[in-house]
Structure formats: structure tokens, C-alpha cells
Protein backbone atom coordinates (compact mmCIF):
# COMPACT_ATOMS: atom_id res chain seq x y z
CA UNK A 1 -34.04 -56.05 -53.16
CA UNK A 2 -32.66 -52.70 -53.24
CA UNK A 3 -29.48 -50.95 -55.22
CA UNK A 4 -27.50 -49.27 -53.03
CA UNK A 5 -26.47 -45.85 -54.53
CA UNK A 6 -22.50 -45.23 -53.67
CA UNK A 7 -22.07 -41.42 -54.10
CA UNK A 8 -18.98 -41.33 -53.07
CA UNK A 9 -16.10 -44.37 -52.44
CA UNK A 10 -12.61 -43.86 -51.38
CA UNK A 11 -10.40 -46.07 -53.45
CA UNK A 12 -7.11 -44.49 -51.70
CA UNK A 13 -4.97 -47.51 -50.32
CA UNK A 14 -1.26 -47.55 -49.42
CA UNK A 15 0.85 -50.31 -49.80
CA UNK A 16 3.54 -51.48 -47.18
CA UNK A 17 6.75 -51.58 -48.71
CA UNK A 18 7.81 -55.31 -48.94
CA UNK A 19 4.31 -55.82 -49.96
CA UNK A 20 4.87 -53.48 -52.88
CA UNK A 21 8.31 -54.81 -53.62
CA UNK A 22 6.54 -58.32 -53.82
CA UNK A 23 4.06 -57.26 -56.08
CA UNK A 24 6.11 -55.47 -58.33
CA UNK A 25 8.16 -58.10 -58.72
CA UNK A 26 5.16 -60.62 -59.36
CA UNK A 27 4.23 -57.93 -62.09
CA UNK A 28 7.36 -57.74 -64.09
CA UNK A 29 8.06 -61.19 -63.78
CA UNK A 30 9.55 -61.93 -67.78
CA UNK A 31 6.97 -65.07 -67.54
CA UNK A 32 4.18 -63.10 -66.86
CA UNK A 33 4.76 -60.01 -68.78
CA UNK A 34 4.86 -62.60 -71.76
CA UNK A 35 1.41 -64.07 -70.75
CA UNK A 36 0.20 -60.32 -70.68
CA UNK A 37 1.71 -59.59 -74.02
CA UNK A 38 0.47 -62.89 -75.88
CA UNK A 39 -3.16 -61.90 -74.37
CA UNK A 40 -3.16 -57.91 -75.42
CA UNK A 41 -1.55 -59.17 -78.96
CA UNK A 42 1.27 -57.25 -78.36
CA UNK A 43 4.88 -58.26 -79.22
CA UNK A 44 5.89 -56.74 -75.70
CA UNK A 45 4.17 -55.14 -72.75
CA UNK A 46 5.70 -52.62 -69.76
CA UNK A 47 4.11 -52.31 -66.48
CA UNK A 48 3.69 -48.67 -65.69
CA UNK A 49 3.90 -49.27 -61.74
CA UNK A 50 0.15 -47.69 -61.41
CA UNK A 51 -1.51 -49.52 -59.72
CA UNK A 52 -5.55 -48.66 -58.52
CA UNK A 53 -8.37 -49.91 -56.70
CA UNK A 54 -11.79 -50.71 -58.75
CA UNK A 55 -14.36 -48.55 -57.35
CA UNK A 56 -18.02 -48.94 -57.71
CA UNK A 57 -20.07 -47.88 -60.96
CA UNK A 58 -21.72 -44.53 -60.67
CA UNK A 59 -22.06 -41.13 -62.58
CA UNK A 60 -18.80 -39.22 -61.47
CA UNK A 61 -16.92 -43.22 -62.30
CA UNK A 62 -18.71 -45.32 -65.33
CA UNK A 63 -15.80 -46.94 -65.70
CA UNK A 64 -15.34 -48.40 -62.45
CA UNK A 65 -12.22 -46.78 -62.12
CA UNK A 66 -10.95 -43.36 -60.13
CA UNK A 67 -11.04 -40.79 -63.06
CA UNK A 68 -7.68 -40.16 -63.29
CA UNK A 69 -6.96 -43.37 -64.66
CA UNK A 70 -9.90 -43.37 -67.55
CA UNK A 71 -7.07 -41.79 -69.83
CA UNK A 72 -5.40 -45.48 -69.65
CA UNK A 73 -8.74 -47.23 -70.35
CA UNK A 74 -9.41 -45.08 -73.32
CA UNK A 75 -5.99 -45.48 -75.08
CA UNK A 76 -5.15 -47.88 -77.44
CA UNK A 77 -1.52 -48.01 -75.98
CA UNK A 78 -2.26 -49.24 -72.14
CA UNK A 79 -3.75 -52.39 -70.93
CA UNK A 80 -5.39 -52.62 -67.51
CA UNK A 81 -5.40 -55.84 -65.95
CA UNK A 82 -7.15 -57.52 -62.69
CA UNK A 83 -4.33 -58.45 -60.70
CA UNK A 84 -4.46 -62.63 -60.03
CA UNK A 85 -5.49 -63.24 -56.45
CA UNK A 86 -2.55 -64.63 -55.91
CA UNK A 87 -0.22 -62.27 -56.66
CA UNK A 88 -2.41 -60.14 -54.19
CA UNK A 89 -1.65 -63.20 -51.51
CA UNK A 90 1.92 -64.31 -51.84
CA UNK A 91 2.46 -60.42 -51.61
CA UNK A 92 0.39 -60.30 -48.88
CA UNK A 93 -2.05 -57.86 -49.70
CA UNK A 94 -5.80 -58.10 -48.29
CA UNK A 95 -6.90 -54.66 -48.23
CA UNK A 96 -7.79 -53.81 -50.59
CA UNK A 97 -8.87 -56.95 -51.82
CA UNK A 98 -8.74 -56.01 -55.46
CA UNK A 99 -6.37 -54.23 -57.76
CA UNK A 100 -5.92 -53.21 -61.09
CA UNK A 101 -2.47 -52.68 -62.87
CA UNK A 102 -1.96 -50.52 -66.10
CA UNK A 103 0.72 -51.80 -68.26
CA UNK A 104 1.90 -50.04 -72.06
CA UNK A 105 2.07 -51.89 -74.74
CA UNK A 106 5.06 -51.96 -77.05
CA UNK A 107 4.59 -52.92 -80.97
């Protein structure tokens, strides 16, 4: 079997806006923000409204991520999370099929 070589993936997606409102909501839900926080070991968590689509691994994204976001995986002070698959459903989001949300932590 052979490994497919991506050189270049375009991660750009736009989200309708009840789908957005949806999700945000879903996001900042006090319930789930405390699940986040709890997880990270953080007394409290913000999401930052970014929001971005994993991309596939290669030498211009080792992260896995479009590179203006690395800043947030390197930082001791932001959490990236997968989305739950459904959040992505009751918001009704299917392309893409996979996002990523950056939240900051509080102390």
C-alpha cells in the first residue's frame, strides 16, 4: 500500500450562520466549559471562537493544523479540543466533518 503525499490541502470552510450560532452555543455551554476546564486542570476555561479544520500531516503542517494556529498549540495558555460529533450534528455541520476549537485557559 502506498502513502499518499498531500502537498497542499485547503482547510478553508465557512460556516452558515445558524449553524455557527448552534455551535457556539454548544461550545460555551456553562456544562461543557466545566467538563473542558476539569479536563485541562484549569479552574476556568474561555472559548476563543476560533475554530479550524485538521489538515493532513506534512512538512509546511507537522502539527496537523493550518500554521496560523500552531501559536495556540505551543502555548501553555490555550487548549485545542476535537469538537464532539455531536455538537458537529445537532448544529448541523457535515462539511467539514471535523473541527477543532481553541479555548484559553483561566487560573
Amino acid at each position: 500500500m502506498k502513502l499518499k503525499i498531500v502537498q497542499n490541502y485547503d482547510a478553508n470552510f465557512t460556516l452558515e450562520p445558524t449553524a455557527k450560532e448552534t455551535l457556539f452555543g454548544l461550545l460555551t455551554n456553562e456544562s461543557f466549559l466545566q467538563q473542558v476546564s476539569q479536563q485541562a486542570q484549569s479552574s476556568s476555561v474561555e472559548f476563543t471562537e476560533l475554530l479550524f479544520q485538521p489538515v493532513p500531516y506534512s512538512l509546511s503542517t507537522p502539527k496537523g493544523m493550518p500554521p496560523q494556529f500552531e501559536q495556540y498549540h505551543n502555548s501553555e495558555d490555550y487548549l485545542i479540543i476535537n469538537i464532539p460529533p455531536n455538537f458537529m450534528f445537532k448544529a448541523k455541520i457535515f462539511n467539514p466533518n471535523r473541527l477543532c476549537a481553541i479555548y484559553r485557559k483561566s487560573s
